[in-house]
Protein backbone atom coordinates (compact mmCIF):
# COMPACT_ATOMS: atom_id res chain seq x y z
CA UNK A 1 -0.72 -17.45 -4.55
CA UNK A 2 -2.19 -20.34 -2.32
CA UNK A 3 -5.24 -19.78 -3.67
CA UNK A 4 -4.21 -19.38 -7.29
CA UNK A 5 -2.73 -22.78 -6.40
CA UNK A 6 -5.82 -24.34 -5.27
CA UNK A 7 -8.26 -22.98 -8.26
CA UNK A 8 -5.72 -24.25 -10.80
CA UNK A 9 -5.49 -27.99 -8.84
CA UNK A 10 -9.50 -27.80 -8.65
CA UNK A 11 -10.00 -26.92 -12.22
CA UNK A 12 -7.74 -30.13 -13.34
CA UNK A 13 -9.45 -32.08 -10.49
CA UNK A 14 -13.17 -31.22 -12.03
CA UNK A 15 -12.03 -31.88 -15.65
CA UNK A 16 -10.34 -35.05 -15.04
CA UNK A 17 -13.38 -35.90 -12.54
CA UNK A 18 -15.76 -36.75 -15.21
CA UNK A 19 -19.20 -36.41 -15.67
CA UNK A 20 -19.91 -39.07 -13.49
CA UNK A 21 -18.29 -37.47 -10.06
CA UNK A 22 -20.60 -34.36 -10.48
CA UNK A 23 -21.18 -34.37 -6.41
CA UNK A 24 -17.24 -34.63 -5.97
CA UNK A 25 -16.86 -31.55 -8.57
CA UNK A 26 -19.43 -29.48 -6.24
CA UNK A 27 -17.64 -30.57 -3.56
CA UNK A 28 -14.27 -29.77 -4.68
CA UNK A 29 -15.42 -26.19 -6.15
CA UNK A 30 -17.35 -25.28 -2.88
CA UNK A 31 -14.45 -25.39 -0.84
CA UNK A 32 -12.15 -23.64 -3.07
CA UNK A 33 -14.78 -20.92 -2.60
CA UNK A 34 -14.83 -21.14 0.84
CA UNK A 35 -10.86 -21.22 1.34
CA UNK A 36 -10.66 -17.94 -1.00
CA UNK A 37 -14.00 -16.11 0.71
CA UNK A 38 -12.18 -16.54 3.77
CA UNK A 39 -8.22 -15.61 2.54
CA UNK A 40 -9.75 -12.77 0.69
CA UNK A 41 -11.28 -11.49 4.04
CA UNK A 42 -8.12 -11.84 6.53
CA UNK A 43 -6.42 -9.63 3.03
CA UNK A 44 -9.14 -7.09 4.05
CA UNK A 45 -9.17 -7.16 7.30
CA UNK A 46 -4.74 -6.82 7.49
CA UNK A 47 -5.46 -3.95 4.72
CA UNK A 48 -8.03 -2.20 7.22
CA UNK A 49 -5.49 -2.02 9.82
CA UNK A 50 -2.50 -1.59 7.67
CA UNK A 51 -4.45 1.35 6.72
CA UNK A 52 -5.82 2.47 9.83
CA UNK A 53 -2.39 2.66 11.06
CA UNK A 54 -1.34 4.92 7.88
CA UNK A 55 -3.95 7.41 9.03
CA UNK A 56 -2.76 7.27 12.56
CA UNK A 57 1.44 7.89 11.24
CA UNK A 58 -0.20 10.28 8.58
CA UNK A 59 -3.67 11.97 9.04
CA UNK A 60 -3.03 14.41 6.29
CA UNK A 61 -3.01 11.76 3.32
CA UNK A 62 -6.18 11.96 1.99
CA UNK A 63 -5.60 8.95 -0.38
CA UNK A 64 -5.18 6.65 2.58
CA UNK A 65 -8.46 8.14 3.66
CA UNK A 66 -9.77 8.08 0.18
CA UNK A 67 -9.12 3.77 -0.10
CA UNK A 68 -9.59 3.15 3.44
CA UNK A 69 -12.98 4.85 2.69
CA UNK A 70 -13.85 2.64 0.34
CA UNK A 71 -12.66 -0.40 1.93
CA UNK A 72 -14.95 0.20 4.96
CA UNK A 73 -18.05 0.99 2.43
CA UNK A 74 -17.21 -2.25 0.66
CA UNK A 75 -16.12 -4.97 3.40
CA UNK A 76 -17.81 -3.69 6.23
CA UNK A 77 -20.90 -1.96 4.93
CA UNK A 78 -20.41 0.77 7.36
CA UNK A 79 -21.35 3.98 5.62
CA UNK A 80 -21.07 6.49 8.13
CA UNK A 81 -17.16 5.75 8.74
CA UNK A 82 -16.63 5.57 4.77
CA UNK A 83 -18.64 9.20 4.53
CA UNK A 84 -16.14 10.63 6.96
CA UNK A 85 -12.79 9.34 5.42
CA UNK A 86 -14.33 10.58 1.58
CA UNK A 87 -15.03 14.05 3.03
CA UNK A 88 -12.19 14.10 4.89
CA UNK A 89 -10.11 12.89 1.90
CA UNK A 90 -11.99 15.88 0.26
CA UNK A 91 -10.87 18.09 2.81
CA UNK A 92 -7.47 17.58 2.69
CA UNK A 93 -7.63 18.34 -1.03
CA UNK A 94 -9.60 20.43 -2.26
CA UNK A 95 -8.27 21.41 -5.43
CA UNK A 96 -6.86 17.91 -6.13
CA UNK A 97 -8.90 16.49 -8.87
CA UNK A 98 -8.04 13.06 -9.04
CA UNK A 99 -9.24 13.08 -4.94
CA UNK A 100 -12.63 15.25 -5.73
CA UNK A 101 -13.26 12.70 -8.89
CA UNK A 102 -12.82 9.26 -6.96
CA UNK A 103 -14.81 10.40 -4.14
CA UNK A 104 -17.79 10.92 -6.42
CA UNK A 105 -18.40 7.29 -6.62
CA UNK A 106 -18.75 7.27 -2.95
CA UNK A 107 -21.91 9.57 -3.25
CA UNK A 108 -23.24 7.17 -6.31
CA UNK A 109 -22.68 4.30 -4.05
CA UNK A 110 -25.18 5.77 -1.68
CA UNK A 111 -27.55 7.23 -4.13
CA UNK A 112 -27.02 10.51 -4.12
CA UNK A 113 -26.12 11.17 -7.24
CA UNK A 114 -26.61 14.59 -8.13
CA UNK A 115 -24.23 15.15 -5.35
CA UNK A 116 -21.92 12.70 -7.27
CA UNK A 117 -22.63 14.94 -10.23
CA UNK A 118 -21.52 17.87 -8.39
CA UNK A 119 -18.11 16.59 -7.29
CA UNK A 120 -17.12 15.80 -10.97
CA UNK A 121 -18.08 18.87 -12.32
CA UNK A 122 -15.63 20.17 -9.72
CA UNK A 123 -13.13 17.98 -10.39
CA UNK A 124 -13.62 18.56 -13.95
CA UNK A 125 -13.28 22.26 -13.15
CA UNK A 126 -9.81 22.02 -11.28
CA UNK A 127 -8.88 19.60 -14.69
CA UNK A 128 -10.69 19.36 -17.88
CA UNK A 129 -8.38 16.86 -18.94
CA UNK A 130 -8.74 14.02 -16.23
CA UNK A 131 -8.77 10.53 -17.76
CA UNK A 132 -11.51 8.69 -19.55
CA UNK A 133 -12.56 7.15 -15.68
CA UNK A 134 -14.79 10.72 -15.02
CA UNK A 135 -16.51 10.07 -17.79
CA UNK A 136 -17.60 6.39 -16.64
CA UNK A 137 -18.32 7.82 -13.32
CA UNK A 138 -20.52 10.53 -14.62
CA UNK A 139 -22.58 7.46 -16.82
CA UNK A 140 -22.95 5.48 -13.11
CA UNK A 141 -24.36 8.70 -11.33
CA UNK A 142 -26.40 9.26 -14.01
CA UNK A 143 -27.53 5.99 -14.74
CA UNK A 144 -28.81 5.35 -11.37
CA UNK A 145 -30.41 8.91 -11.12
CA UNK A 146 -32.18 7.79 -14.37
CA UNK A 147 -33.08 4.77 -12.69
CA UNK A 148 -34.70 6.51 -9.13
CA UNK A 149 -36.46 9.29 -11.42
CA UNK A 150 -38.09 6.60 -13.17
CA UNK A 151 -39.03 4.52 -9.87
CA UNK A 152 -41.03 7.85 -8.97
């Protein structure tokens, strides 16, 4: 909300600035972005361990491994802890198509999509009639496979 707060009083700032304050408009715009770069990462950082300590109350929820999978993919770049919480997410439900669909993006995230592919045919398997989102998964794996095949 702070930060909501602070984009809103920047944007009236900037237009009532003028075109001749242009240095106090970068000014004023580059530390909004700081200020939210670095609220936005303490939210990440409290979500990691809010849900590293719903894994350790509750190992068997493979959504909570399923987002905290992605969280540590996205803020931390660290693959090889994301892989495990996606297959383990995968492991814990294996006939749960919603899980088996959203952890195909992980694979297209790391380029291997006809491994993506795979894991929504499965999931499409255990329910034809999941939501339009498989679909626009499918069109990323395959869009990116496209994209390799044609890189040779």
């Amino acid at each position: 909300m702070r930060t909501l707060f602070i984009c809103l009083a920047t944007l009236l700032l900037v237009g009532c600035a003028g075109s001749g304050h242009k240095n106090l408009n970068s000014t004023l715009w580059m530390q909004t972005a700081a200020e939210y770069r670095a609220n936005t990462l303490q939210t990440f950082k409290a979500a990691e361990m809010q849900l590293e300590k719903a894994v350790e109350l509750d190992p068997r929820d493979p959504e909570t491994h399923r987002i905290l999978g992605i969280l540590l993919i996205k803020q931390n770049g660290d693959y090889e802890a994301s892989r495990h919480h996606h297959e383990r997410a995968m492991a814990l439900a294996p006939n749960d198509a919603y899980i088996i669909g959203r952890c195909a993006a992980f694979y297209t995230f790391v380029g291997e999509h006809i491994r993506a592919l795979e894991t929504l045919d499965r999931a499409e398997e255990l329910d034809p009639f999941l939501p339009v989102w498989v679909n626009e998964e499918r069109v990323a794996a395959l869009g990116e496979f496209h994209q390799e095949v044609r890189k040779g």
